[in-house]
PDB file of N, CA and C in Angstrom:
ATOM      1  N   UNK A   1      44.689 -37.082 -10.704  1.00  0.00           N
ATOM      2  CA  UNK A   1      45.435 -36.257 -11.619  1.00  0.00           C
ATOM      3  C   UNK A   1      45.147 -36.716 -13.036  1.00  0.00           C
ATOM      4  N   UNK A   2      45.295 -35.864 -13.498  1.00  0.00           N
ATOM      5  CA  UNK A   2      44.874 -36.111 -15.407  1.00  0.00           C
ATOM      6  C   UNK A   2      46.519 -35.406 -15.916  1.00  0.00           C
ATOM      7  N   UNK A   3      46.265 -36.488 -17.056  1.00  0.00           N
ATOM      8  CA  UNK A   3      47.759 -36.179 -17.950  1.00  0.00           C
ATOM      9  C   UNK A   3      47.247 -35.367 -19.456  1.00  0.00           C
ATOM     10  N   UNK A   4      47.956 -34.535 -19.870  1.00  0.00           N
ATOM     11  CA  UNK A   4      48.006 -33.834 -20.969  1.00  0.00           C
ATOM     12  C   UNK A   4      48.986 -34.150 -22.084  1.00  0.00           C
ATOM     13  N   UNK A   5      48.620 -34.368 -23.534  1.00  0.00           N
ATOM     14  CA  UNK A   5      49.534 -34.059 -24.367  1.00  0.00           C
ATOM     15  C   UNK A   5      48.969 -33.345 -25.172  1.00  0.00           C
ATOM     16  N   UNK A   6      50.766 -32.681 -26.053  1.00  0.00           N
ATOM     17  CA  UNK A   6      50.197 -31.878 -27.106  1.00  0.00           C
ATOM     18  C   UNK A   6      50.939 -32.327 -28.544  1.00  0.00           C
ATOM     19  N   UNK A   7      49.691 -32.712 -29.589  1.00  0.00           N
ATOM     20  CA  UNK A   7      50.272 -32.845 -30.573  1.00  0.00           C
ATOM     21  C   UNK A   7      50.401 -31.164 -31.544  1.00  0.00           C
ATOM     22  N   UNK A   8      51.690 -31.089 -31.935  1.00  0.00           N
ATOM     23  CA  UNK A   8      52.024 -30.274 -32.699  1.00  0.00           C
ATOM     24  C   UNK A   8      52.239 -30.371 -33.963  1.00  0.00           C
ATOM     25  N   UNK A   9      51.353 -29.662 -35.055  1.00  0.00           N
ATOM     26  CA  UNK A   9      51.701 -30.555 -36.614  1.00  0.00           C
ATOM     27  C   UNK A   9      52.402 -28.805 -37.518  1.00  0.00           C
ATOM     28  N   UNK A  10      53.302 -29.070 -37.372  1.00  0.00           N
ATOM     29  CA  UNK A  10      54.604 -28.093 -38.284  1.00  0.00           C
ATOM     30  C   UNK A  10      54.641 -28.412 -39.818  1.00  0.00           C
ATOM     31  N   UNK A  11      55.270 -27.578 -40.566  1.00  0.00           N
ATOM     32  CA  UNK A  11      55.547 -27.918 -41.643  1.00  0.00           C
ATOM     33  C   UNK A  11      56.050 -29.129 -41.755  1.00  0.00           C
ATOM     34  N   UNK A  12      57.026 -29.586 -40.906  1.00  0.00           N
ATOM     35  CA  UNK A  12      58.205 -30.327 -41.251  1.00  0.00           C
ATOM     36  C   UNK A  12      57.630 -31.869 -40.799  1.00  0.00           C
ATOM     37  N   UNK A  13      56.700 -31.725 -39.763  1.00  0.00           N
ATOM     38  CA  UNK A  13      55.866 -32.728 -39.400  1.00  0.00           C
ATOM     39  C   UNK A  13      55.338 -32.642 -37.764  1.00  0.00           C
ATOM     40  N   UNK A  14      54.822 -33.700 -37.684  1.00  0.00           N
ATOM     41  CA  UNK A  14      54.065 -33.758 -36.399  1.00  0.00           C
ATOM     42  C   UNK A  14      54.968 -34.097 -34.689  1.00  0.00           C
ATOM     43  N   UNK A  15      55.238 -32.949 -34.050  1.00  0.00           N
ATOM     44  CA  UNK A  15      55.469 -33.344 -32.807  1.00  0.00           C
ATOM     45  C   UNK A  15      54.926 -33.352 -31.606  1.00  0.00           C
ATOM     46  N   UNK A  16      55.301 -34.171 -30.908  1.00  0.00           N
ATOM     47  CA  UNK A  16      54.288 -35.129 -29.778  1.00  0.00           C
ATOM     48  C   UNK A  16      54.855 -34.937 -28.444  1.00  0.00           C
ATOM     49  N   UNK A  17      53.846 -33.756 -27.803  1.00  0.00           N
ATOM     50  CA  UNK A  17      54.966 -33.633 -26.160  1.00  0.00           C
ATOM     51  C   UNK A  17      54.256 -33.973 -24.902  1.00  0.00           C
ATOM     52  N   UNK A  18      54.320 -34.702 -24.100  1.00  0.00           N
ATOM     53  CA  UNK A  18      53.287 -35.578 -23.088  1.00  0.00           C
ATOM     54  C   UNK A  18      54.161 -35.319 -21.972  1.00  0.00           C
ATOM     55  N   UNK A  19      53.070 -34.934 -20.723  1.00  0.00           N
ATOM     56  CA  UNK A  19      53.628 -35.007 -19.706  1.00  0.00           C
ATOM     57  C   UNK A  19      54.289 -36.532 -19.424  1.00  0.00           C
ATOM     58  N   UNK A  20      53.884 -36.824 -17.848  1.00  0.00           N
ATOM     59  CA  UNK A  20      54.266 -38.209 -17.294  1.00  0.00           C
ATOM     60  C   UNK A  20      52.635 -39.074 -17.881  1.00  0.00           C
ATOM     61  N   UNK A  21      52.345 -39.860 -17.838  1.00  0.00           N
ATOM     62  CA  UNK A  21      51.376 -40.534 -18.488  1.00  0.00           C
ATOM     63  C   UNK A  21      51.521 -42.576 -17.997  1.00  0.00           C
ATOM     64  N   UNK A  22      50.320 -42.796 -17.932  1.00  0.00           N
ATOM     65  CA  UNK A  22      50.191 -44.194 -17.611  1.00  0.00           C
ATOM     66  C   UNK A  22      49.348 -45.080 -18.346  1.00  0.00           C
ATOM     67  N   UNK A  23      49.734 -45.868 -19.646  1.00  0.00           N
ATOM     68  CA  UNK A  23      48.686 -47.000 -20.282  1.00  0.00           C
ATOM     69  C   UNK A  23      48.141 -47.503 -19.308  1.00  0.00           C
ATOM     70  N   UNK A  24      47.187 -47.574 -18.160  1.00  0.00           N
ATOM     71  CA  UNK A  24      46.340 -48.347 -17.404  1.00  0.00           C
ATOM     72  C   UNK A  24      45.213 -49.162 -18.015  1.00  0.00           C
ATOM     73  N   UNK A  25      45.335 -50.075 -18.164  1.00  0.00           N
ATOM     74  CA  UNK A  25      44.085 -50.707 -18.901  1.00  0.00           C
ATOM     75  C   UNK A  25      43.227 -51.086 -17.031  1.00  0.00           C
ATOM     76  N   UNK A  26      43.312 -50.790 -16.265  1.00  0.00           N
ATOM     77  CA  UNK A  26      41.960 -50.570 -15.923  1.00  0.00           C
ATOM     78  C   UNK A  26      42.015 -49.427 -14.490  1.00  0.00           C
ATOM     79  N   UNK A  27      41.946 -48.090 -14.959  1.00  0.00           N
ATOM     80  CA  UNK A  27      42.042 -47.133 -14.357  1.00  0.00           C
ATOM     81  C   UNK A  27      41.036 -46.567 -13.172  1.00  0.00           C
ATOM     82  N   UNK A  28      41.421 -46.488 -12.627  1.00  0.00           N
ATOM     83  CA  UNK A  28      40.846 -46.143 -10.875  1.00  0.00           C
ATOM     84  C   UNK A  28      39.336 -45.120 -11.658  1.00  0.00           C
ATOM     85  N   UNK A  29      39.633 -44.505 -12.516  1.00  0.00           N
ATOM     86  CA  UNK A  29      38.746 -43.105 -13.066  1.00  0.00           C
ATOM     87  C   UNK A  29      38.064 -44.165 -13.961  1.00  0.00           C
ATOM     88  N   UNK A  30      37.964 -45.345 -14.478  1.00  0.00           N
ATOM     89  CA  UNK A  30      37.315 -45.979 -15.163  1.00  0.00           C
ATOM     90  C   UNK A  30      37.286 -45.025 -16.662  1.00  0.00           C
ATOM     91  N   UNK A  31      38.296 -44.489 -17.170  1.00  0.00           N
ATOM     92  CA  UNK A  31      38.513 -43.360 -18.195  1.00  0.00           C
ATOM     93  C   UNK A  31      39.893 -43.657 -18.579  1.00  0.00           C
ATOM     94  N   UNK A  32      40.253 -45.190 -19.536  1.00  0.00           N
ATOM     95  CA  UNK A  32      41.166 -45.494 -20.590  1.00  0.00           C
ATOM     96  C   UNK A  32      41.856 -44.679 -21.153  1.00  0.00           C
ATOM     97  N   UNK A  33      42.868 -44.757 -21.478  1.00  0.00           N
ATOM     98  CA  UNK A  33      43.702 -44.426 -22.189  1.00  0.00           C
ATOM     99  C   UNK A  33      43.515 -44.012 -23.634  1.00  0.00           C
ATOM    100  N   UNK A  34      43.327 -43.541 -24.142  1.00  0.00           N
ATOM    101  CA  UNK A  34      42.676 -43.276 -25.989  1.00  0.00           C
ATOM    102  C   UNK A  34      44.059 -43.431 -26.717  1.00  0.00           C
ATOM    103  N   UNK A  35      44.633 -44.769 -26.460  1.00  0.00           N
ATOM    104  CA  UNK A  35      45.604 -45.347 -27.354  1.00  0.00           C
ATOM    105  C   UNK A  35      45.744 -45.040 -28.838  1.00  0.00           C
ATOM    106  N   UNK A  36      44.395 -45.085 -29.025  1.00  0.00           N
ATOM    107  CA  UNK A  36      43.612 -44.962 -30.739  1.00  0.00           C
ATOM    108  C   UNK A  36      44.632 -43.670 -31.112  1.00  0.00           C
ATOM    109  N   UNK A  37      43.893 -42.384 -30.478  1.00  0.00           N
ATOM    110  CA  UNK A  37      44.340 -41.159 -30.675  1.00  0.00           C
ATOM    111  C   UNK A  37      45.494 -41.388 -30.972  1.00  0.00           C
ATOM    112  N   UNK A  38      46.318 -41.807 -29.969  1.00  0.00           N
ATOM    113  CA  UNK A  38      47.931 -41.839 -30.343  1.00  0.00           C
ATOM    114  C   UNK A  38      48.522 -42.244 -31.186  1.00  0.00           C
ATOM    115  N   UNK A  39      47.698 -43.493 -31.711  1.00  0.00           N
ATOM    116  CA  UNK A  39      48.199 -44.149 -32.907  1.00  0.00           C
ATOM    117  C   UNK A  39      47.849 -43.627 -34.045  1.00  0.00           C
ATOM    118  N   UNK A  40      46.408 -42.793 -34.255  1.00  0.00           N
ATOM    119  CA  UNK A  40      46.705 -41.600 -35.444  1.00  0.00           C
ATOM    120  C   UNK A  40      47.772 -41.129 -35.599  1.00  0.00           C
ATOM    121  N   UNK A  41      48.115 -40.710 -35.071  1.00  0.00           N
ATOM    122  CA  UNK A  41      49.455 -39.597 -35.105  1.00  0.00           C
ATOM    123  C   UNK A  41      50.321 -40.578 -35.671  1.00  0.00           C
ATOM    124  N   UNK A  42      50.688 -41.437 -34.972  1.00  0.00           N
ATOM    125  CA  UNK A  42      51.793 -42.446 -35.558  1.00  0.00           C
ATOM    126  C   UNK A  42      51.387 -43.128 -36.524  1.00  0.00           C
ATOM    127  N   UNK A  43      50.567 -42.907 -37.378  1.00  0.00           N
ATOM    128  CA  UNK A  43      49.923 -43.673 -38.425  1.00  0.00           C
ATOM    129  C   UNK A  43      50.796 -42.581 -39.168  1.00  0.00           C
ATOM    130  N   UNK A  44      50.069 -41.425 -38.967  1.00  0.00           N
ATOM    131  CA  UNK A  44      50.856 -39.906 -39.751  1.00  0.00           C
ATOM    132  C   UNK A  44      52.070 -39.933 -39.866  1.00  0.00           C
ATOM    133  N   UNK A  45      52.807 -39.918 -38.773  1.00  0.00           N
ATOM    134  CA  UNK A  45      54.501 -39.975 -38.908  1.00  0.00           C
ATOM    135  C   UNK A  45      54.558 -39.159 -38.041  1.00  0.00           C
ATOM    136  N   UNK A  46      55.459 -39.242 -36.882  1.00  0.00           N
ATOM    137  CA  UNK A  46      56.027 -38.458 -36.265  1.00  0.00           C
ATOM    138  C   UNK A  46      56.793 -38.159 -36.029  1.00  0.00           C
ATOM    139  N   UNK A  47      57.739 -36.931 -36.227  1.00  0.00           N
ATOM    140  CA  UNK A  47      59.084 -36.393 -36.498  1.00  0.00           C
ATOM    141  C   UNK A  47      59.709 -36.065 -35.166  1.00  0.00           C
ATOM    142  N   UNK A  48      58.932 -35.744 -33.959  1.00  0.00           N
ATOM    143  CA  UNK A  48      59.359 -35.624 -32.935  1.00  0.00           C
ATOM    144  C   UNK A  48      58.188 -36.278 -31.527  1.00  0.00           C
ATOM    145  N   UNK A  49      59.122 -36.981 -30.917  1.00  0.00           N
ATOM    146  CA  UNK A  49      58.431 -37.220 -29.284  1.00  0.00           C
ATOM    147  C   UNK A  49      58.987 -37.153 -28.369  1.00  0.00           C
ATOM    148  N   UNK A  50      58.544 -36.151 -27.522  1.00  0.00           N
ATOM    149  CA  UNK A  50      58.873 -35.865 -26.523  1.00  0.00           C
ATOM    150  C   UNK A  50      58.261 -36.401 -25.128  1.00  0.00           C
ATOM    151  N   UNK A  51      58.492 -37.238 -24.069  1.00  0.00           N
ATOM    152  CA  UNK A  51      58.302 -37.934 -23.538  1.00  0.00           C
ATOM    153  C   UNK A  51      58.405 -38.248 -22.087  1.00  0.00           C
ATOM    154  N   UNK A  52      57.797 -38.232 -20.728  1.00  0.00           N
ATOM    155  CA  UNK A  52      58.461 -38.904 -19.589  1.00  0.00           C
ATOM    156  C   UNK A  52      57.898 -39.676 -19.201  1.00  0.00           C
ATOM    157  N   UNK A  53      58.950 -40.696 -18.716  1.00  0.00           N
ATOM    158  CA  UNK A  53      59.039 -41.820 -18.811  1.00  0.00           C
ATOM    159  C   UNK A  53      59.356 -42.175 -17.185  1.00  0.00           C
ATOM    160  N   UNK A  54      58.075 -42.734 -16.387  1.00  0.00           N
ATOM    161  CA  UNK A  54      58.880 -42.608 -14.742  1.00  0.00           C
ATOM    162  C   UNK A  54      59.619 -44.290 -14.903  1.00  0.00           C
ATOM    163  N   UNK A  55      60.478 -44.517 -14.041  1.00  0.00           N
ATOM    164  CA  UNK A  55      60.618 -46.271 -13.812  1.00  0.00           C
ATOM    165  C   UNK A  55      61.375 -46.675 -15.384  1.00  0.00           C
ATOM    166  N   UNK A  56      61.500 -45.845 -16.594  1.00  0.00           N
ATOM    167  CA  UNK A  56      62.144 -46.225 -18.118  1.00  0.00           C
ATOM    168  C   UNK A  56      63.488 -46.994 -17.656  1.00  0.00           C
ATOM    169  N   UNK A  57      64.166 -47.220 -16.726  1.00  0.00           N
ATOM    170  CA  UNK A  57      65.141 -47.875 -16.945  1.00  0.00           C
ATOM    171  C   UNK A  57      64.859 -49.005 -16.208  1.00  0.00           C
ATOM    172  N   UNK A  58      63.803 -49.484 -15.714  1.00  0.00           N
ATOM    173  CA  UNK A  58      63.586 -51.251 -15.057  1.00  0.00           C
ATOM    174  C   UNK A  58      62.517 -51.435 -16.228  1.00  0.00           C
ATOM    175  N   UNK A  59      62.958 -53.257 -15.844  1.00  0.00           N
ATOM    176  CA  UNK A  59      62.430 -53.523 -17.263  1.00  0.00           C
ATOM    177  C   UNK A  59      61.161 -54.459 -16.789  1.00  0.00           C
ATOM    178  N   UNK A  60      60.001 -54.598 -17.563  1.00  0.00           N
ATOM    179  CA  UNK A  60      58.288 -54.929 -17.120  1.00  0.00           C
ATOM    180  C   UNK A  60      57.741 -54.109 -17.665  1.00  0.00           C
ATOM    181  N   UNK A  61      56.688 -53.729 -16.125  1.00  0.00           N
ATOM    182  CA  UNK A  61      55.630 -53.017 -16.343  1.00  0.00           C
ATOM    183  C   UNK A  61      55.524 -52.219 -15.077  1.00  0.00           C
ATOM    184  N   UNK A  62      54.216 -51.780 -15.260  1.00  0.00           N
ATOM    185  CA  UNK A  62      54.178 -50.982 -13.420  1.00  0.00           C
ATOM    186  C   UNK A  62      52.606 -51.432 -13.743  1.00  0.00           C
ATOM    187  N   UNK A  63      52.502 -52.097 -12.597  1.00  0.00           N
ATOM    188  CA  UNK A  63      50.923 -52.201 -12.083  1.00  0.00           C
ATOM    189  C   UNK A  63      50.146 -51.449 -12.310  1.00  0.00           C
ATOM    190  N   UNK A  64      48.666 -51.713 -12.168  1.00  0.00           N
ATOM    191  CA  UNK A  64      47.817 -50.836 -12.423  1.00  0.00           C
ATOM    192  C   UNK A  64      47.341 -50.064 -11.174  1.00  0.00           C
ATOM    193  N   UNK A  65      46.643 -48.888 -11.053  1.00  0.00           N
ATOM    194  CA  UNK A  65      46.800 -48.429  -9.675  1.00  0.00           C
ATOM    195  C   UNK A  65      46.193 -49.100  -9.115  1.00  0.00           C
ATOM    196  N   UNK A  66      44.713 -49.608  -9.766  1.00  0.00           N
ATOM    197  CA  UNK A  66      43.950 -50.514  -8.742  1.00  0.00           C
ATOM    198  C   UNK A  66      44.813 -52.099  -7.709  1.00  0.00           C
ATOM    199  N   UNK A  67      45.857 -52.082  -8.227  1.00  0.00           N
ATOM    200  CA  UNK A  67      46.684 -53.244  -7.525  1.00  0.00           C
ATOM    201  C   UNK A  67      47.076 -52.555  -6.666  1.00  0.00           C
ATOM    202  N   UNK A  68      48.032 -51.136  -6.326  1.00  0.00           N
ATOM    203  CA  UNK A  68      48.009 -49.930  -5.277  1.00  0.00           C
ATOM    204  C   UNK A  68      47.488 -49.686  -4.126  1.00  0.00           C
ATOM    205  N   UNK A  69      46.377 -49.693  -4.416  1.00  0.00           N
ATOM    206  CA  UNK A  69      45.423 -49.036  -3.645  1.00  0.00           C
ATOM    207  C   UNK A  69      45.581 -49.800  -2.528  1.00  0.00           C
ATOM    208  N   UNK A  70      44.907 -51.094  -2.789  1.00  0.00           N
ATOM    209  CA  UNK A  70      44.702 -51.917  -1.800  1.00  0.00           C
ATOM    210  C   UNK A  70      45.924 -51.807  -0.050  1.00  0.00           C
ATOM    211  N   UNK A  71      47.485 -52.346  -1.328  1.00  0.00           N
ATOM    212  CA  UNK A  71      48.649 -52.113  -0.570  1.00  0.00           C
ATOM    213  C   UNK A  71      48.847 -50.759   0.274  1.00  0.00           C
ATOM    214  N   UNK A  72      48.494 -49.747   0.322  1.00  0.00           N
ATOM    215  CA  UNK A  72      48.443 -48.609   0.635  1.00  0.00           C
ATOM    216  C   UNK A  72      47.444 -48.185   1.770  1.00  0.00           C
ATOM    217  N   UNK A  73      46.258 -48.813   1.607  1.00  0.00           N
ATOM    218  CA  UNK A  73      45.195 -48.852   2.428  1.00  0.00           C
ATOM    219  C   UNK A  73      46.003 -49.933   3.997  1.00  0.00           C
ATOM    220  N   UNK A  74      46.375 -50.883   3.145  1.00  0.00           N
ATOM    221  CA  UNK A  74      47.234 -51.540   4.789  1.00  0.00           C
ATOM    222  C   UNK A  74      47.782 -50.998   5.384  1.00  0.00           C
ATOM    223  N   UNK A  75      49.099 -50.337   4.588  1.00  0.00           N
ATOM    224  CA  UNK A  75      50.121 -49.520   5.134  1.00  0.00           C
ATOM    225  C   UNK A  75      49.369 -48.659   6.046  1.00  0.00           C
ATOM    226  N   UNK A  76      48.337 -48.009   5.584  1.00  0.00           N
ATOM    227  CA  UNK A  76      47.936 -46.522   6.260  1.00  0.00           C
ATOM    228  C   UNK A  76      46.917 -47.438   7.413  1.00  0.00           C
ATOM    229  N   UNK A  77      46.435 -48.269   7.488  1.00  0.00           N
ATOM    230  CA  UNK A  77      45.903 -48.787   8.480  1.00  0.00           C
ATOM    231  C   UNK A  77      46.518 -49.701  10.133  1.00  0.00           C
ATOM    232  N   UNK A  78      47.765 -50.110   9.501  1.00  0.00           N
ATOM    233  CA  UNK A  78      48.466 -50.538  10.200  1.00  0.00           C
ATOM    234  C   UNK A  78      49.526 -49.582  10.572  1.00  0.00           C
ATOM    235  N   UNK A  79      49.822 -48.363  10.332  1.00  0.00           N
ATOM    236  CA  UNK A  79      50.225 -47.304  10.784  1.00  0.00           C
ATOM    237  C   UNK A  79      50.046 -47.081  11.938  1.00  0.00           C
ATOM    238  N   UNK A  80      51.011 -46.292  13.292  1.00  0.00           N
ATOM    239  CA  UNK A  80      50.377 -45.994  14.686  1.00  0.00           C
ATOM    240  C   UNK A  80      50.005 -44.680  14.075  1.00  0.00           C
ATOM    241  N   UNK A  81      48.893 -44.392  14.852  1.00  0.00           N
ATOM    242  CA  UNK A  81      48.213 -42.819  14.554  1.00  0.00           C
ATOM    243  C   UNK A  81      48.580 -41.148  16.162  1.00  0.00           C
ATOM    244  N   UNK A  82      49.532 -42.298  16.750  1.00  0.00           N
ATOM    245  CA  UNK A  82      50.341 -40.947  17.329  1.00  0.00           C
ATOM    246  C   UNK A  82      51.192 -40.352  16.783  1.00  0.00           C
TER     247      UNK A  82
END
């Protein structure tokens, strides 16, 4: 799955609406995050962000998927297949 945002630049200023989204610094798609991009905007000022946020109320991080995978591959292997 691929995530989308949209920056919107209004008179009044720039608003920022993003689906669900994941900083992965090392992504299964080998295709980073363009942090940069984002921080233009916030260089600019941004008057509105709009945002989701899965897991926002525990506090850390969330793994990267490549830590996932692995765990998942057990599960589904050690699974009975009747």
């Amino acid at each position: 799955m691929d995530c989308v945002a949209l920056a919107i630049t209004t008179p009044l200023g720039v608003v920022i609406h993003t689906g669900d989204f994941k900083i992965d610094p090392t992504p299964l798609d080998n295709e980073p995050f363009d942090l940069h991009a984002l921080a233009e905007y916030g260089q600019r000022g941004v008057l509105l962000l709009l945002s989701d946020s899965t897991n926002v109320d525990r506090p850390g991080y969330t793994e990267s998927e490549r830590a996932v995978r692995p765990r998942m591959e057990d599960i589904f292997n050690r699974a009975d297949a009747a």
